[in-house]
PDB file of N, CA and C in Angstrom:
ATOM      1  N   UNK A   1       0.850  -1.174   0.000  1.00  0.00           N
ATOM      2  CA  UNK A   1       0.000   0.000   0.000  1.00  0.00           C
ATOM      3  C   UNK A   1       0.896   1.237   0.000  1.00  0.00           C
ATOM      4  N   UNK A   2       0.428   2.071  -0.633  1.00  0.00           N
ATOM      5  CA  UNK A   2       1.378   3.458  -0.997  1.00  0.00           C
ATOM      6  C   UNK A   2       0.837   4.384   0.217  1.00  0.00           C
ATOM      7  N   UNK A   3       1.927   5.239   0.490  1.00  0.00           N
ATOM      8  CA  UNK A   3       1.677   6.709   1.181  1.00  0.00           C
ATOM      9  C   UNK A   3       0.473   7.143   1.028  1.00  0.00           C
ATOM     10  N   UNK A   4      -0.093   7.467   0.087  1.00  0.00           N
ATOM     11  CA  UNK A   4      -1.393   8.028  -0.420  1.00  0.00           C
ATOM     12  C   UNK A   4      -2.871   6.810   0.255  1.00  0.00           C
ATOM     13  N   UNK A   5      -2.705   5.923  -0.593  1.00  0.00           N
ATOM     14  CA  UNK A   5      -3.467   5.287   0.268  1.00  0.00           C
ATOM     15  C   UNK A   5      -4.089   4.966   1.790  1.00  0.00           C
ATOM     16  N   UNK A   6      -2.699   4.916   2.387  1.00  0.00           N
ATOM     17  CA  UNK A   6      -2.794   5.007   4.028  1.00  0.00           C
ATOM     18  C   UNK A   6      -2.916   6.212   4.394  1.00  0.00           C
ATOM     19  N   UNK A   7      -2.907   7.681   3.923  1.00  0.00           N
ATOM     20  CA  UNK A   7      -3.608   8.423   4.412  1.00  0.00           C
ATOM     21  C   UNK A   7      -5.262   8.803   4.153  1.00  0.00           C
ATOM     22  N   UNK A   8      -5.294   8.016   2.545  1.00  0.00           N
ATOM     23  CA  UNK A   8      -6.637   8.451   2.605  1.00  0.00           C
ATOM     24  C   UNK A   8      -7.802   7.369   3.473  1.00  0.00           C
ATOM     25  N   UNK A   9      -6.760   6.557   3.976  1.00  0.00           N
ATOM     26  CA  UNK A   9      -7.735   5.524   4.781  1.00  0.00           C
ATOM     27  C   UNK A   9      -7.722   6.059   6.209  1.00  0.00           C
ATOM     28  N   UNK A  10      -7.132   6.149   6.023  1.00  0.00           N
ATOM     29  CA  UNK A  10      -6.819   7.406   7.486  1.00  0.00           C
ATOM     30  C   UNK A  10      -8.106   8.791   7.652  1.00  0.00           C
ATOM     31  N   UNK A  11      -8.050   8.852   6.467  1.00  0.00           N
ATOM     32  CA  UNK A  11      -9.095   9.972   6.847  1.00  0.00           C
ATOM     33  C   UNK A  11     -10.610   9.537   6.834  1.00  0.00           C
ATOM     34  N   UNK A  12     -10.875   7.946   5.717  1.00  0.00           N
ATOM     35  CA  UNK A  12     -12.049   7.410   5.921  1.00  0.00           C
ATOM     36  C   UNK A  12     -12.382   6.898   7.731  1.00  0.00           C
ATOM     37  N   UNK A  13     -11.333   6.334   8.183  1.00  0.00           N
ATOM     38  CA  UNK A  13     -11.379   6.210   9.543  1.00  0.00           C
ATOM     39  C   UNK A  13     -11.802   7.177  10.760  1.00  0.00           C
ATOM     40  N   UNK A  14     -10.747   7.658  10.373  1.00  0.00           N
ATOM     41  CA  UNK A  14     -11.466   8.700  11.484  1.00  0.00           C
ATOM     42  C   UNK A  14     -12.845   9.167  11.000  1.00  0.00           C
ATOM     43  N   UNK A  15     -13.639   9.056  10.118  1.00  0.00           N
ATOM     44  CA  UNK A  15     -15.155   9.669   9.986  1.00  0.00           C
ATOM     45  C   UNK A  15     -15.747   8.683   9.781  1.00  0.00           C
ATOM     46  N   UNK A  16     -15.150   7.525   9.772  1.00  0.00           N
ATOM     47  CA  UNK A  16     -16.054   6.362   9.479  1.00  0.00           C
ATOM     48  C   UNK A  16     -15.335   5.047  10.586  1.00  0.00           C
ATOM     49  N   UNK A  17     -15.297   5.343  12.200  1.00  0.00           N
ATOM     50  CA  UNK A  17     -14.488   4.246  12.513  1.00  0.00           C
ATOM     51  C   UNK A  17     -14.927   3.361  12.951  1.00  0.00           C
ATOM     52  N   UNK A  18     -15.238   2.676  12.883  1.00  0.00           N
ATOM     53  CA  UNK A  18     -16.387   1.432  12.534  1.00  0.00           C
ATOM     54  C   UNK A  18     -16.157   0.422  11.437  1.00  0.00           C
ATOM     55  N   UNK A  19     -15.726   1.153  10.653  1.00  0.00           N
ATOM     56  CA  UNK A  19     -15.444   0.281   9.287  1.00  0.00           C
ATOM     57  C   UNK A  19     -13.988  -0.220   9.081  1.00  0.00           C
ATOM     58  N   UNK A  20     -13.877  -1.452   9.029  1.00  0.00           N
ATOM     59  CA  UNK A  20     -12.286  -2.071   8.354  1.00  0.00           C
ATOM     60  C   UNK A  20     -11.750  -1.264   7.572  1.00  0.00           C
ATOM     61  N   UNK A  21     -10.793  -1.788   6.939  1.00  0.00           N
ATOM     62  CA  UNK A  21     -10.181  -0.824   5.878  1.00  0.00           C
ATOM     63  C   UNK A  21     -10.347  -1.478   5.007  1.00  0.00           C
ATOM     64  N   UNK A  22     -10.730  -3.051   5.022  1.00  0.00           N
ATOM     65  CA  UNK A  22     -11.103  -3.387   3.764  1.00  0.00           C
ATOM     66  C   UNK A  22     -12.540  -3.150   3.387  1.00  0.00           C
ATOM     67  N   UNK A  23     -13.370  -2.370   4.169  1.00  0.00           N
ATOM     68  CA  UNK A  23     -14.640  -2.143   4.056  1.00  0.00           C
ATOM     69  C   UNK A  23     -14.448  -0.246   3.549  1.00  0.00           C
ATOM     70  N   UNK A  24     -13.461   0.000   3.687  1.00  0.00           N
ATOM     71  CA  UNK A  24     -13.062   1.802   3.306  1.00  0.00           C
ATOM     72  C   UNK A  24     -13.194   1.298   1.896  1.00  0.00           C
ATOM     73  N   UNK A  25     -12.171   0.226   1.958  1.00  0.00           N
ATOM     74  CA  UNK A  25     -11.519   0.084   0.074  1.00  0.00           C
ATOM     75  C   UNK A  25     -12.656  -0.062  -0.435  1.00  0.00           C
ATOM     76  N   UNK A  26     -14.013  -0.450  -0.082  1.00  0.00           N
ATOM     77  CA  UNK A  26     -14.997  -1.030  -1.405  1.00  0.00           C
ATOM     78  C   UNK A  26     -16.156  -0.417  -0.814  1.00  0.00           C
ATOM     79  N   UNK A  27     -15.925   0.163  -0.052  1.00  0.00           N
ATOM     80  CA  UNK A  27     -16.935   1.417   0.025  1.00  0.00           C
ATOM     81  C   UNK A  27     -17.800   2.320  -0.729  1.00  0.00           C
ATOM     82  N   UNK A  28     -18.766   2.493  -0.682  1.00  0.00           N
ATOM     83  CA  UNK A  28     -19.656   3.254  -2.004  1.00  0.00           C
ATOM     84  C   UNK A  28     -20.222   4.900  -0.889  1.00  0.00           C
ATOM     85  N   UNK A  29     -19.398   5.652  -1.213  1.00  0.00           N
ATOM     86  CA  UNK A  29     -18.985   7.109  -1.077  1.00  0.00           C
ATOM     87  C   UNK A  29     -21.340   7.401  -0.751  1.00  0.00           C
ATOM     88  N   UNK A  30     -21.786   7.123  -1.331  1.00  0.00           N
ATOM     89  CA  UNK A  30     -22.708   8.108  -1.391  1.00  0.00           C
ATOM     90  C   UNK A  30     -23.627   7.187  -0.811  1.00  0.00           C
ATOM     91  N   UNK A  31     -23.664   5.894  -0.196  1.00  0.00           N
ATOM     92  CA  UNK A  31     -24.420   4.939   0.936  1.00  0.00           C
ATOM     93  C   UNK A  31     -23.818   5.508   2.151  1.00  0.00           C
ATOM     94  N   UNK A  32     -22.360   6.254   2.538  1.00  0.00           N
ATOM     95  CA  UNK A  32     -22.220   6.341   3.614  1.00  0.00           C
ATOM     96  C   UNK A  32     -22.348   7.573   3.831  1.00  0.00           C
ATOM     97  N   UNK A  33     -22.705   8.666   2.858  1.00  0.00           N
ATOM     98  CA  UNK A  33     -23.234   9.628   3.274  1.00  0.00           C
ATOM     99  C   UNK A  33     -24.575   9.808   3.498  1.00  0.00           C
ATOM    100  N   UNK A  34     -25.316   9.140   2.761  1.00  0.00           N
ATOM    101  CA  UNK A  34     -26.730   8.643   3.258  1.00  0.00           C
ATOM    102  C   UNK A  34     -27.237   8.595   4.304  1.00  0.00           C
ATOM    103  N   UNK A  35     -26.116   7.308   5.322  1.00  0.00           N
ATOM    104  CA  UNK A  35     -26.446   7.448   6.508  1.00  0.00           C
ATOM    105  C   UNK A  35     -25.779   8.441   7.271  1.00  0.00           C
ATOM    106  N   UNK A  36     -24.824   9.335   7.355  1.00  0.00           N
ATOM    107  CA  UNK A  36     -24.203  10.594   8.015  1.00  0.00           C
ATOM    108  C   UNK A  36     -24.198  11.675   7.197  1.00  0.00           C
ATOM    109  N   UNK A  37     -25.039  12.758   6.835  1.00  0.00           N
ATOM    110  CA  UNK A  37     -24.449  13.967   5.772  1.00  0.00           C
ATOM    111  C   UNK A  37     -23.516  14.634   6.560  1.00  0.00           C
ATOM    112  N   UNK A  38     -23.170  14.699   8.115  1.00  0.00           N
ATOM    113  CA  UNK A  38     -22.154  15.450   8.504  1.00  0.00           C
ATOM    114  C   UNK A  38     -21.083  14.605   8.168  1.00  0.00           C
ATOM    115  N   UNK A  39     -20.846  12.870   8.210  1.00  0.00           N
ATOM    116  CA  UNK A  39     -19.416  12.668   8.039  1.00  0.00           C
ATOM    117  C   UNK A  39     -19.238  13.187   6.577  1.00  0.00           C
ATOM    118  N   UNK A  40     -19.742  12.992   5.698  1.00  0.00           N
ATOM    119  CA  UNK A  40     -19.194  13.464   3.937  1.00  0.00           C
ATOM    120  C   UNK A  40     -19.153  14.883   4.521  1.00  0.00           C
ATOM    121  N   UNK A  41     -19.447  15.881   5.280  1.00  0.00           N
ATOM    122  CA  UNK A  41     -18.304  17.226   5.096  1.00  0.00           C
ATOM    123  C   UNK A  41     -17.417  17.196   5.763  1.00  0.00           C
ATOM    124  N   UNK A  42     -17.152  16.569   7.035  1.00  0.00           N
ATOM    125  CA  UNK A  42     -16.374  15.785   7.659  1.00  0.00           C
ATOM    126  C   UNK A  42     -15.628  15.641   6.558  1.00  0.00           C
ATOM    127  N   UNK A  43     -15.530  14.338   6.072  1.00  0.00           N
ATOM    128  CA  UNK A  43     -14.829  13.636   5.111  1.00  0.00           C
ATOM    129  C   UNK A  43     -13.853  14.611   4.428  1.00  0.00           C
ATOM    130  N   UNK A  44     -14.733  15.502   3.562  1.00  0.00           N
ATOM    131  CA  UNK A  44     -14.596  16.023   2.230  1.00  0.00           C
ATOM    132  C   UNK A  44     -12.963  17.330   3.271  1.00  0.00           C
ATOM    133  N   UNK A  45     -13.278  17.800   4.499  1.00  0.00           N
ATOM    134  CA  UNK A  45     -12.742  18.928   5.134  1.00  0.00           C
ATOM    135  C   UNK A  45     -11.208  17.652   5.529  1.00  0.00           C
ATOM    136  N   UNK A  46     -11.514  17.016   5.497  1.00  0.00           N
ATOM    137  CA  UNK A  46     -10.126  15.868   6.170  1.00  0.00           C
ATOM    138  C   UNK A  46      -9.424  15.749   4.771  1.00  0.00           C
ATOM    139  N   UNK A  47     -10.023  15.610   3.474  1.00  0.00           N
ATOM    140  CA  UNK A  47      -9.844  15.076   2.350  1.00  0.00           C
ATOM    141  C   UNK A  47      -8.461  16.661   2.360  1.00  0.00           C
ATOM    142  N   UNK A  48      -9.685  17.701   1.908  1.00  0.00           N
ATOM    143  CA  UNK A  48      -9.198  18.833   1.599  1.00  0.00           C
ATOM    144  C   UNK A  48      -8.000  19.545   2.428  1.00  0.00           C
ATOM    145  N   UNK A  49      -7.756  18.822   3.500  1.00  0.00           N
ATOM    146  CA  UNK A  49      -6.596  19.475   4.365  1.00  0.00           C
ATOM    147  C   UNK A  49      -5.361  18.592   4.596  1.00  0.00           C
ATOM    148  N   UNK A  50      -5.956  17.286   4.675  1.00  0.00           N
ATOM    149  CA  UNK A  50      -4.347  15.928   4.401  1.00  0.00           C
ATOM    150  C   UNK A  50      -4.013  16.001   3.494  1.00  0.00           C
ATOM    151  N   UNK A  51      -4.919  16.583   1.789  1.00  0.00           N
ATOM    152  CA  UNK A  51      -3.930  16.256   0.575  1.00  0.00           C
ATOM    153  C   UNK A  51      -3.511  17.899   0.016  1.00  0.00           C
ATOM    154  N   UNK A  52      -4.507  19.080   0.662  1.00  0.00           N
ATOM    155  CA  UNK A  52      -3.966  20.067  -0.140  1.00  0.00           C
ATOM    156  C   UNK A  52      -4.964  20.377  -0.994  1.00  0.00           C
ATOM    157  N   UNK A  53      -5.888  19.766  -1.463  1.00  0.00           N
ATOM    158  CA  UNK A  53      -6.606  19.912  -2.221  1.00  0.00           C
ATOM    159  C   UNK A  53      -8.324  20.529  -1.825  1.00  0.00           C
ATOM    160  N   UNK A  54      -9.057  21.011  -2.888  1.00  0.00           N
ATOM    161  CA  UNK A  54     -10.231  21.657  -2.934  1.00  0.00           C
ATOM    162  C   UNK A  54     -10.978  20.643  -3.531  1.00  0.00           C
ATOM    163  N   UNK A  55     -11.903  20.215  -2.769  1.00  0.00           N
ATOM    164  CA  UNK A  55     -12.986  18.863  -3.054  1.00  0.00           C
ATOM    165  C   UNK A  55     -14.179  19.094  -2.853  1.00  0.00           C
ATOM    166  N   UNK A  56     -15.330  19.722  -3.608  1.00  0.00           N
ATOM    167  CA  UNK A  56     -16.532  19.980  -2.719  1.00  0.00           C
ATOM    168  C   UNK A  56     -17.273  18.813  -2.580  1.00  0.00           C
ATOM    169  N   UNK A  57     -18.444  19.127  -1.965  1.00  0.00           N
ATOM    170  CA  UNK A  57     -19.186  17.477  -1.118  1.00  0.00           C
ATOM    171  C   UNK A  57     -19.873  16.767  -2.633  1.00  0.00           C
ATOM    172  N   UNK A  58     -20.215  17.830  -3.848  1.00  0.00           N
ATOM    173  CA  UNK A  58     -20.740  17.295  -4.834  1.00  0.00           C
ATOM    174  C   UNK A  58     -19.754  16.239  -5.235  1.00  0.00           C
ATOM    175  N   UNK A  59     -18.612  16.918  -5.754  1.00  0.00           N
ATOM    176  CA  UNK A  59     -17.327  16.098  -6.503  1.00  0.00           C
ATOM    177  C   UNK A  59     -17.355  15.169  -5.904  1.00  0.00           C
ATOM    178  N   UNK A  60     -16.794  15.133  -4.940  1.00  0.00           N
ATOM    179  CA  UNK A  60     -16.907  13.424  -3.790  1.00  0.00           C
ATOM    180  C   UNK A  60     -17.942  13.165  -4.139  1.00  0.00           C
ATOM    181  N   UNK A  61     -19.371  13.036  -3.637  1.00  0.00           N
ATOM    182  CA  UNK A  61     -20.039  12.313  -4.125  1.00  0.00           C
ATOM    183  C   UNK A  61     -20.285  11.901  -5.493  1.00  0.00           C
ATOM    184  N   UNK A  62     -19.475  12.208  -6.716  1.00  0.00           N
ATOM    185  CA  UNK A  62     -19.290  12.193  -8.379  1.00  0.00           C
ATOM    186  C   UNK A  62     -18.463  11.160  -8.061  1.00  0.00           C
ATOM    187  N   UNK A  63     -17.412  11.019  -7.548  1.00  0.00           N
ATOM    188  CA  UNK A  63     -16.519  10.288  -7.234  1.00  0.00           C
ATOM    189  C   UNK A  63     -16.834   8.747  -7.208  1.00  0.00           C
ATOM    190  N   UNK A  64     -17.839   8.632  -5.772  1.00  0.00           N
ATOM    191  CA  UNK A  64     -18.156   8.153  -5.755  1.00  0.00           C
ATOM    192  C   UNK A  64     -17.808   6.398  -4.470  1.00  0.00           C
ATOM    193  N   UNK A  65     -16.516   6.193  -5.044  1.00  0.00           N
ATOM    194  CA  UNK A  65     -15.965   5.131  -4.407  1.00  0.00           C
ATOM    195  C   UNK A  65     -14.093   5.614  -3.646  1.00  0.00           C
ATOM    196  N   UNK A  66     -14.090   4.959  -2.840  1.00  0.00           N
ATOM    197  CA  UNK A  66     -12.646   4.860  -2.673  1.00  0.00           C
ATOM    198  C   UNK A  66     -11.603   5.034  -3.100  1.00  0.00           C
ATOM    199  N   UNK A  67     -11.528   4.248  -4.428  1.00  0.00           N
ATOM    200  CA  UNK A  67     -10.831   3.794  -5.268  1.00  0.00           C
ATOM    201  C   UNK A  67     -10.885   5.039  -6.018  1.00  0.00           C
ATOM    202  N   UNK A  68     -12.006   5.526  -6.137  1.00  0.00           N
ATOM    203  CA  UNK A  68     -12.211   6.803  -7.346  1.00  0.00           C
ATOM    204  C   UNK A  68     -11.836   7.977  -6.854  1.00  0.00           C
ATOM    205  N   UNK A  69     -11.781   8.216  -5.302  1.00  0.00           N
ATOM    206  CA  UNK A  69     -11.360   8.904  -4.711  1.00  0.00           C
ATOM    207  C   UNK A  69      -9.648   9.214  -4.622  1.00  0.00           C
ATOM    208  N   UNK A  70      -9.118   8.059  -4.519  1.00  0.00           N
ATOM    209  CA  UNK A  70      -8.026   7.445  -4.351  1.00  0.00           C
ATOM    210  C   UNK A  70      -7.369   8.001  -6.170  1.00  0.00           C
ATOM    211  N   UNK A  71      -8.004   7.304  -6.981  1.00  0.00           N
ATOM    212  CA  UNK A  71      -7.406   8.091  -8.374  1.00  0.00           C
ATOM    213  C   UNK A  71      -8.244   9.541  -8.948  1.00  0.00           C
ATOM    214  N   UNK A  72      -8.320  10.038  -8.097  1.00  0.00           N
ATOM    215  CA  UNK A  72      -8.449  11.106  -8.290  1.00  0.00           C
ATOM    216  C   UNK A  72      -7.306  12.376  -7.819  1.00  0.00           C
ATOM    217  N   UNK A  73      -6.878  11.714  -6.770  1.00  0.00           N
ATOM    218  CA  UNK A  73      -5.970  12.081  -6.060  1.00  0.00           C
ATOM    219  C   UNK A  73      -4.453  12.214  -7.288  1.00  0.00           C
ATOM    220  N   UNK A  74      -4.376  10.424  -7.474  1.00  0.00           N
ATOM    221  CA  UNK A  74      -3.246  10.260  -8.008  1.00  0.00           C
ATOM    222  C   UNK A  74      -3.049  11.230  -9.246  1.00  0.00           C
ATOM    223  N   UNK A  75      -4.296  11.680 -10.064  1.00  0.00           N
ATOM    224  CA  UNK A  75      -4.217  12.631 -11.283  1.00  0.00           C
ATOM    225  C   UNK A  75      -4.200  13.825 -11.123  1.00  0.00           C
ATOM    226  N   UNK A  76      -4.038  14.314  -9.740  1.00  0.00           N
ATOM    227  CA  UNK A  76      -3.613  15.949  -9.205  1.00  0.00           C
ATOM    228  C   UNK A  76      -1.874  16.019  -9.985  1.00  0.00           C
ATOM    229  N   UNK A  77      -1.969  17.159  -9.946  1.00  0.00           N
ATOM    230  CA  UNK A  77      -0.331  17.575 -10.010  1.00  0.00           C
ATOM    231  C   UNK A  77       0.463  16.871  -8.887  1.00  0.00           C
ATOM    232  N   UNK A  78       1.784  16.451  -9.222  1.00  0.00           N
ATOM    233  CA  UNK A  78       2.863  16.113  -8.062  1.00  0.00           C
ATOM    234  C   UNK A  78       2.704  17.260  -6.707  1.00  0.00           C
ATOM    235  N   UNK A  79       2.869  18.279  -6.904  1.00  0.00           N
ATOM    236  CA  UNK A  79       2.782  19.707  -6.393  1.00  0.00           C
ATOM    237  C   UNK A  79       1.357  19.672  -5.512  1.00  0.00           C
ATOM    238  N   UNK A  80      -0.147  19.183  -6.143  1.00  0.00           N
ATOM    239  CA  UNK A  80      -1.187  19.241  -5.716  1.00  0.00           C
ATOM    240  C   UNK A  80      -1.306  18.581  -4.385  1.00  0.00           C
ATOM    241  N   UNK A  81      -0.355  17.153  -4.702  1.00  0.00           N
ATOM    242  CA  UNK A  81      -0.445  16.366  -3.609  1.00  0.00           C
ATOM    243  C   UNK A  81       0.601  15.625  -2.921  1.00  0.00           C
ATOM    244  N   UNK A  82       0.784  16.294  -1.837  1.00  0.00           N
ATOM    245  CA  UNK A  82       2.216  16.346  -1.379  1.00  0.00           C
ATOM    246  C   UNK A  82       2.157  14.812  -1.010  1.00  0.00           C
ATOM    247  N   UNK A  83       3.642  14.371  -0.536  1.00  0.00           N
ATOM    248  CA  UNK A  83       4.212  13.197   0.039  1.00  0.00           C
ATOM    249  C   UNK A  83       3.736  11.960  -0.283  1.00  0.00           C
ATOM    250  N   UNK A  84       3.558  11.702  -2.443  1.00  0.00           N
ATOM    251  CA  UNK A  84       3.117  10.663  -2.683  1.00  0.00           C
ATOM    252  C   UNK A  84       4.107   9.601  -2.985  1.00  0.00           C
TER     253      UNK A  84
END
């Protein structure tokens, strides 16, 4: 697992800690905001401050999954997203 990964599981955790991490990885972004709309700004404010980046709650939920989250990340600029 890469740098990137373990932080963004890191940030599903802390707003979601309850869940494995193999339950982060296959996670469907817009069932778990369903049941919490505060963790997805939660989320989205953890997202936006561990990577540097500007994510609003729509985009994430466009996103969608983990994984999509996760390469979304990876297609920022080097610069966008530090310590990958």
């Amino acid at each position: 697992m890469t740098e990137l990964q373990d932080r963004l599981v890191r940030c599903f955790s802390s707003v979601f800690p309850t869940l494995s991490e193999a339950e982060i990885r296959a996670s469907d972004v817009v069932s778990l905001f369903d049941l919490d709309s505060l963790a997805g700004v939660t989320l989205v404010a953890l997202i936006d401050q561990e990577f540097g980046v500007n994510v609003d709650l729509p985009d994430l939920l466009e996103l969608r999954s983990f994984e999509a989250i996760l390469q979304f990340l990876r297609n920022r600029k080097p610069s966008e997203v530090p310590h990958e």
